[in-house]
C-alpha atoms as a PDB file:
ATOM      1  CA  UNK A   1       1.029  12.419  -5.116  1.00  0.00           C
ATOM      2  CA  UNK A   2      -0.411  14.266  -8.482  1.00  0.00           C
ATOM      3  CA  UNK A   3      -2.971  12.532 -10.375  1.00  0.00           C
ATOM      4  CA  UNK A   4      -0.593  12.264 -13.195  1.00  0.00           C
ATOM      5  CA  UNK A   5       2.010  10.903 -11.200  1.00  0.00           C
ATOM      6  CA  UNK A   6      -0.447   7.840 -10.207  1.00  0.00           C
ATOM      7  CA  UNK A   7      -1.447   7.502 -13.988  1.00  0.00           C
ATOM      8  CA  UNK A   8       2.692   7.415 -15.260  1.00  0.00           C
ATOM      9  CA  UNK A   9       3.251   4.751 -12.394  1.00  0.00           C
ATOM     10  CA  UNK A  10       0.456   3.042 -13.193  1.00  0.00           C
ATOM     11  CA  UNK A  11       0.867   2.576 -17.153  1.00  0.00           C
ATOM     12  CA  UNK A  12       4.200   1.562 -16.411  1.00  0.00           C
ATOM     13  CA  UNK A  13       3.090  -1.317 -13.713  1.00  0.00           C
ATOM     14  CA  UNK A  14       0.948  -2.318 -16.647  1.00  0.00           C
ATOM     15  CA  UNK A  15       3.556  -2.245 -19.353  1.00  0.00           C
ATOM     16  CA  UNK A  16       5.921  -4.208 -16.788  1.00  0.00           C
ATOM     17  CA  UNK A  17       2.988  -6.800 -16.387  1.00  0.00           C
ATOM     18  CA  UNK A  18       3.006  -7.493 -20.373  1.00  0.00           C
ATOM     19  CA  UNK A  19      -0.002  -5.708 -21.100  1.00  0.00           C
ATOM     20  CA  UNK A  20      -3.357  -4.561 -20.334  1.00  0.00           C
ATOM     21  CA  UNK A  21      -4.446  -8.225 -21.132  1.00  0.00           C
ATOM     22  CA  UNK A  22      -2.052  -9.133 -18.756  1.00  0.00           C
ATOM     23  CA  UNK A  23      -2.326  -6.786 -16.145  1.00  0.00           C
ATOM     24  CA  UNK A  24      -6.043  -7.377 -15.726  1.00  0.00           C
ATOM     25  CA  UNK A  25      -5.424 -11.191 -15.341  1.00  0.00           C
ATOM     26  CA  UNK A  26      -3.726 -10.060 -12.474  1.00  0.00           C
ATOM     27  CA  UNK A  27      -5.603  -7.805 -10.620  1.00  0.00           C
ATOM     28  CA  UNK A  28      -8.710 -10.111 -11.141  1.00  0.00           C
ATOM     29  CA  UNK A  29      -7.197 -12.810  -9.548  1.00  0.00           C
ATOM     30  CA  UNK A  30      -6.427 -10.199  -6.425  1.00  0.00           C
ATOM     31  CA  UNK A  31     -10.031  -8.707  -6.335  1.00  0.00           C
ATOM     32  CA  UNK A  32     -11.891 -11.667  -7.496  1.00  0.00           C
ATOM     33  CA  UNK A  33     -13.874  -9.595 -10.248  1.00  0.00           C
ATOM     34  CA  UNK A  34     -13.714  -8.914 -13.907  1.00  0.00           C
ATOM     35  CA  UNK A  35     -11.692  -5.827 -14.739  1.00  0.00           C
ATOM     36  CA  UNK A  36     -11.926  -4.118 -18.736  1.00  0.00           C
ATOM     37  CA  UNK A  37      -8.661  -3.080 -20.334  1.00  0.00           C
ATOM     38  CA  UNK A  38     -10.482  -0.264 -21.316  1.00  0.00           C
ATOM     39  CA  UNK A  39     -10.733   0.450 -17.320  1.00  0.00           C
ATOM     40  CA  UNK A  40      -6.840  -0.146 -17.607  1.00  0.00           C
ATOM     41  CA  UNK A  41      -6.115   2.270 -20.352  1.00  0.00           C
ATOM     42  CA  UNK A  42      -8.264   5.470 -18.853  1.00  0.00           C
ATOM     43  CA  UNK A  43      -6.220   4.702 -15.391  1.00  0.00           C
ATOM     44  CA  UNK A  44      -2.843   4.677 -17.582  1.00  0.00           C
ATOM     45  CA  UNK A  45      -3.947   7.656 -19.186  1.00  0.00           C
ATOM     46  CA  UNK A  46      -4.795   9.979 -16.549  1.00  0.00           C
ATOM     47  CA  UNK A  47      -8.347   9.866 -17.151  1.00  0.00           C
ATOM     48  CA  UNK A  48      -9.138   7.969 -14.183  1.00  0.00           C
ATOM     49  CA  UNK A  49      -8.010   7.739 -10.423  1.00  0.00           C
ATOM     50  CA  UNK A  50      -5.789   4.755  -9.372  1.00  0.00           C
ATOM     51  CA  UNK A  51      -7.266   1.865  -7.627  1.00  0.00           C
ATOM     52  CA  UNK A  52      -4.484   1.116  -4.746  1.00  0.00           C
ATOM     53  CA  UNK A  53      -5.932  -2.937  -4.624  1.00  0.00           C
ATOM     54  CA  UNK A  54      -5.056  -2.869  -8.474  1.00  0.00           C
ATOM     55  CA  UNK A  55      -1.807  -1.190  -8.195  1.00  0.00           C
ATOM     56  CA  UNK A  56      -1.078  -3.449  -5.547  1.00  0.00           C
ATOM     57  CA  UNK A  57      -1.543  -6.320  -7.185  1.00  0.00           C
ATOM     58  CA  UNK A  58       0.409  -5.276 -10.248  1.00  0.00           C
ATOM     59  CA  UNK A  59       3.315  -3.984  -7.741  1.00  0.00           C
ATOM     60  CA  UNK A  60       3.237  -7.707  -6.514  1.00  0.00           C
ATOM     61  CA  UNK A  61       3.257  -9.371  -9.777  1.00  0.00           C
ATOM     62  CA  UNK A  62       6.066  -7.465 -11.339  1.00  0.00           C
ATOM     63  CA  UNK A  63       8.316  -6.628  -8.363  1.00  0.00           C
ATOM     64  CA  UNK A  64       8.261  -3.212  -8.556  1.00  0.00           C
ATOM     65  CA  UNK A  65       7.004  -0.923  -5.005  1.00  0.00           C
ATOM     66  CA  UNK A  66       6.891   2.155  -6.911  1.00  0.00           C
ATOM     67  CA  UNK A  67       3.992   3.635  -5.127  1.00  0.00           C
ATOM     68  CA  UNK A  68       4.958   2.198  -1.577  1.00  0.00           C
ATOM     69  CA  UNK A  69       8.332   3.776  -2.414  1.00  0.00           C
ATOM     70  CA  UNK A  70       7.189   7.270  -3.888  1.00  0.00           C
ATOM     71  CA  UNK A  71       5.043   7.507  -0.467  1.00  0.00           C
ATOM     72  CA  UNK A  72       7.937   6.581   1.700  1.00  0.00           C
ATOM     73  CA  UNK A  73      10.629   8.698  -0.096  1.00  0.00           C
ATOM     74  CA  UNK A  74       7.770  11.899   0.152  1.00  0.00           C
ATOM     75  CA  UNK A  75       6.434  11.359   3.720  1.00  0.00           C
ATOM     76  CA  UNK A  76       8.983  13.467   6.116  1.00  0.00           C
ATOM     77  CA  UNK A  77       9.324  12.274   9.413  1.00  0.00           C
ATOM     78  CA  UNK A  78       7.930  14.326  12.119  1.00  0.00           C
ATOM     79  CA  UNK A  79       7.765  14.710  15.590  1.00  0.00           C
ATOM     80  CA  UNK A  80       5.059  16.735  16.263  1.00  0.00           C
ATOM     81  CA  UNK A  81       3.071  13.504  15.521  1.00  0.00           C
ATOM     82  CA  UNK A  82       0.505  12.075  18.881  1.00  0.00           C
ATOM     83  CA  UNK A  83       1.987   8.929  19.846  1.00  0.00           C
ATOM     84  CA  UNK A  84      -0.686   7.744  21.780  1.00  0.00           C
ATOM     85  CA  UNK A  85      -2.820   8.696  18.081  1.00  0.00           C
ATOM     86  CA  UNK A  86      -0.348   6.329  16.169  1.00  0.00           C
ATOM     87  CA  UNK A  87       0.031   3.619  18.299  1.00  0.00           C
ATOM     88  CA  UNK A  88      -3.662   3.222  18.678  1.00  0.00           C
ATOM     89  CA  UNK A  89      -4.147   3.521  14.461  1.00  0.00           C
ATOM     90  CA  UNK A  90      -1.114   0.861  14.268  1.00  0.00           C
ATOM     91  CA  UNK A  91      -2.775  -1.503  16.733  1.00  0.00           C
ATOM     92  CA  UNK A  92      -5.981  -1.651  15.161  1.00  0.00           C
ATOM     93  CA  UNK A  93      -4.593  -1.880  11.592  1.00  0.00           C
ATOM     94  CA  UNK A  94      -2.281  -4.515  13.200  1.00  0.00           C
ATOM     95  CA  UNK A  95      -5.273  -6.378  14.535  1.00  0.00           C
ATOM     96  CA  UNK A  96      -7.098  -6.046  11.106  1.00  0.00           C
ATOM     97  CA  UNK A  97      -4.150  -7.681   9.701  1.00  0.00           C
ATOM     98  CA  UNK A  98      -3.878 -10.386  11.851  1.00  0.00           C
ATOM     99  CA  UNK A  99      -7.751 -11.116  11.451  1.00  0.00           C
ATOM    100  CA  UNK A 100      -7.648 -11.203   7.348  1.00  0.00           C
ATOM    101  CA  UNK A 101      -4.463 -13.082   7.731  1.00  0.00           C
ATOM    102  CA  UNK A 102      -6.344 -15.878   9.837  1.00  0.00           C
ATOM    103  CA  UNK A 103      -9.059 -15.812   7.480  1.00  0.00           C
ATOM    104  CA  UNK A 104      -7.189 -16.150   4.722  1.00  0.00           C
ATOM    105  CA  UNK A 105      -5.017 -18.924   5.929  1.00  0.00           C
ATOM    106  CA  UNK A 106      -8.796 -21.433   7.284  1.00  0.00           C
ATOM    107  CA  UNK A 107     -10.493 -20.524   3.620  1.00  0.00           C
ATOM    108  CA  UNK A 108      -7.629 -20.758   1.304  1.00  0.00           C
ATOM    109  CA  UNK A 109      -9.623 -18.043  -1.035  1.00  0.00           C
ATOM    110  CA  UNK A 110      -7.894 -15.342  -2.821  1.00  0.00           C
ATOM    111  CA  UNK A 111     -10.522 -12.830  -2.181  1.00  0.00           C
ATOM    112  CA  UNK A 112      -9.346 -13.559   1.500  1.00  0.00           C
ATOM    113  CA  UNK A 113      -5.561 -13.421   0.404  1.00  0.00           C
ATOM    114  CA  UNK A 114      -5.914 -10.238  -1.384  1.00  0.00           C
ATOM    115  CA  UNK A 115      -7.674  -8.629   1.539  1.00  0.00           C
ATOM    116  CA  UNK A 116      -5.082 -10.146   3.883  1.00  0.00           C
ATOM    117  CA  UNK A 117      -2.262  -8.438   1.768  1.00  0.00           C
ATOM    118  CA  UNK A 118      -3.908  -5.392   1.958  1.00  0.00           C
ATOM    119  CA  UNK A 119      -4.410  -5.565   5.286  1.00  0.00           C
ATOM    120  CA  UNK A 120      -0.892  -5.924   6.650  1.00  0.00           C
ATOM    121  CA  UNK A 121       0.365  -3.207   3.950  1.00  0.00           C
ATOM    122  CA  UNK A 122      -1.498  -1.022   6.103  1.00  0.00           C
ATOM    123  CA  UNK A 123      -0.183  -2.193   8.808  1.00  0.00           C
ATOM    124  CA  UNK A 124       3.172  -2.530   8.031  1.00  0.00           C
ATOM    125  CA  UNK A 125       2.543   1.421   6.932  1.00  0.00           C
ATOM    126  CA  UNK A 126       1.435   2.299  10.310  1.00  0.00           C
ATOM    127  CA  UNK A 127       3.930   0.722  12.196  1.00  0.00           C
ATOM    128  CA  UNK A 128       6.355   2.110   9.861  1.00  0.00           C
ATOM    129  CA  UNK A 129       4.966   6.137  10.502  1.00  0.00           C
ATOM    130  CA  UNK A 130       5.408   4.853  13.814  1.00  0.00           C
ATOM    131  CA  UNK A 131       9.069   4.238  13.781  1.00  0.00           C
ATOM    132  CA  UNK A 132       9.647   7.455  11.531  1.00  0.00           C
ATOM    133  CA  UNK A 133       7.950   9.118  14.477  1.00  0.00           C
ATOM    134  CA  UNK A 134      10.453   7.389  17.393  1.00  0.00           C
ATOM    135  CA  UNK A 135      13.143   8.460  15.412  1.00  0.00           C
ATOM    136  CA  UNK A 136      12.204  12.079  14.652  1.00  0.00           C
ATOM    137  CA  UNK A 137      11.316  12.223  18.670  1.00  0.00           C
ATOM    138  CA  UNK A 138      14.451  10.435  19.379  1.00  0.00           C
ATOM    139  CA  UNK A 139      16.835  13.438  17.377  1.00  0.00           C
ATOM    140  CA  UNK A 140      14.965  16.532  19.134  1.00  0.00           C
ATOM    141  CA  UNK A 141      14.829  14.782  22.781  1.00  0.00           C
ATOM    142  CA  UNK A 142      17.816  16.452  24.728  1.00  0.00           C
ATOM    143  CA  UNK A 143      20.190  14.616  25.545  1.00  0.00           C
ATOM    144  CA  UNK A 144      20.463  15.268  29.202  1.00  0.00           C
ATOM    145  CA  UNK A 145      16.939  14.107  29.853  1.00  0.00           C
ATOM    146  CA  UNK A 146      16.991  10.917  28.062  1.00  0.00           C
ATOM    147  CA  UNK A 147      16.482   7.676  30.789  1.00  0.00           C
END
């Protein structure tokens, strides 16, 4: 993804959030920290790199998976991927997820939430290059020496 890719997606997240007011509400209730609208405006603009926790949270807020979905719709499948690679990656980001998620759930704090959320997106993307992967494998595999 292009710099000024991020930036368009971003300023529109924003715009869909009501605001840089708005938007900043948001993603300081996800990272538990102040953020400046100026901050805000340089990302919109191009002038600064994305933050995926803040686009995240705005993605969240307003409904909208636009940079989950960009990623997904420009990732091609592959099968020359490791397997054994990928399933170890997805089990430890699995693991992480399942760790934040228990945290989360025995403090009730957001900072754990947000962490949490992030957590299983990661996993969720793992296990998800993982299925890509199956079914890439699955169309080149001939058929006479499938089990």
């Amino acid at each position: 993804m292009t710099p000024d890719i991020a930036a368009r997606m971003f300023k529109n997240l924003v715009a869909q959030a009501r605001g840089t007011a708005a938007a900043a509400a948001i993603i300081e209730s996800a990272v538990g920290h102040s953020i400046s609208e100026g901050s805000l405006s340089r990302i919109s603009n191009g002038n600064a790199e994305v933050p995926m926790l803040w686009a995240w949270a705005l993605m969240d807020a307003v409904k909208n998976p636009c940079f989950d979905t960009y990623r997904a719709q420009t990732r091609e499948a592959t099968a020359d991927g490791c397997p054994y690679e990928l399933t170890g990656e997805a089990s430890k980001e699995h693991g992480e997820a399942i760790e934040w998620g228990l945290k989360a759930a025995r403090s009730s704090s957001a900072k754990h939430w947000s962490r949490a959320a992030v957590e299983y997106r990661e996993a969720a993307t793992k296990h998800t290059e993982m299925a890509n992967l199956c079914e890439a494998r699955a169309e080149t595999v001939d058929l006479g020496k499938r089990a």
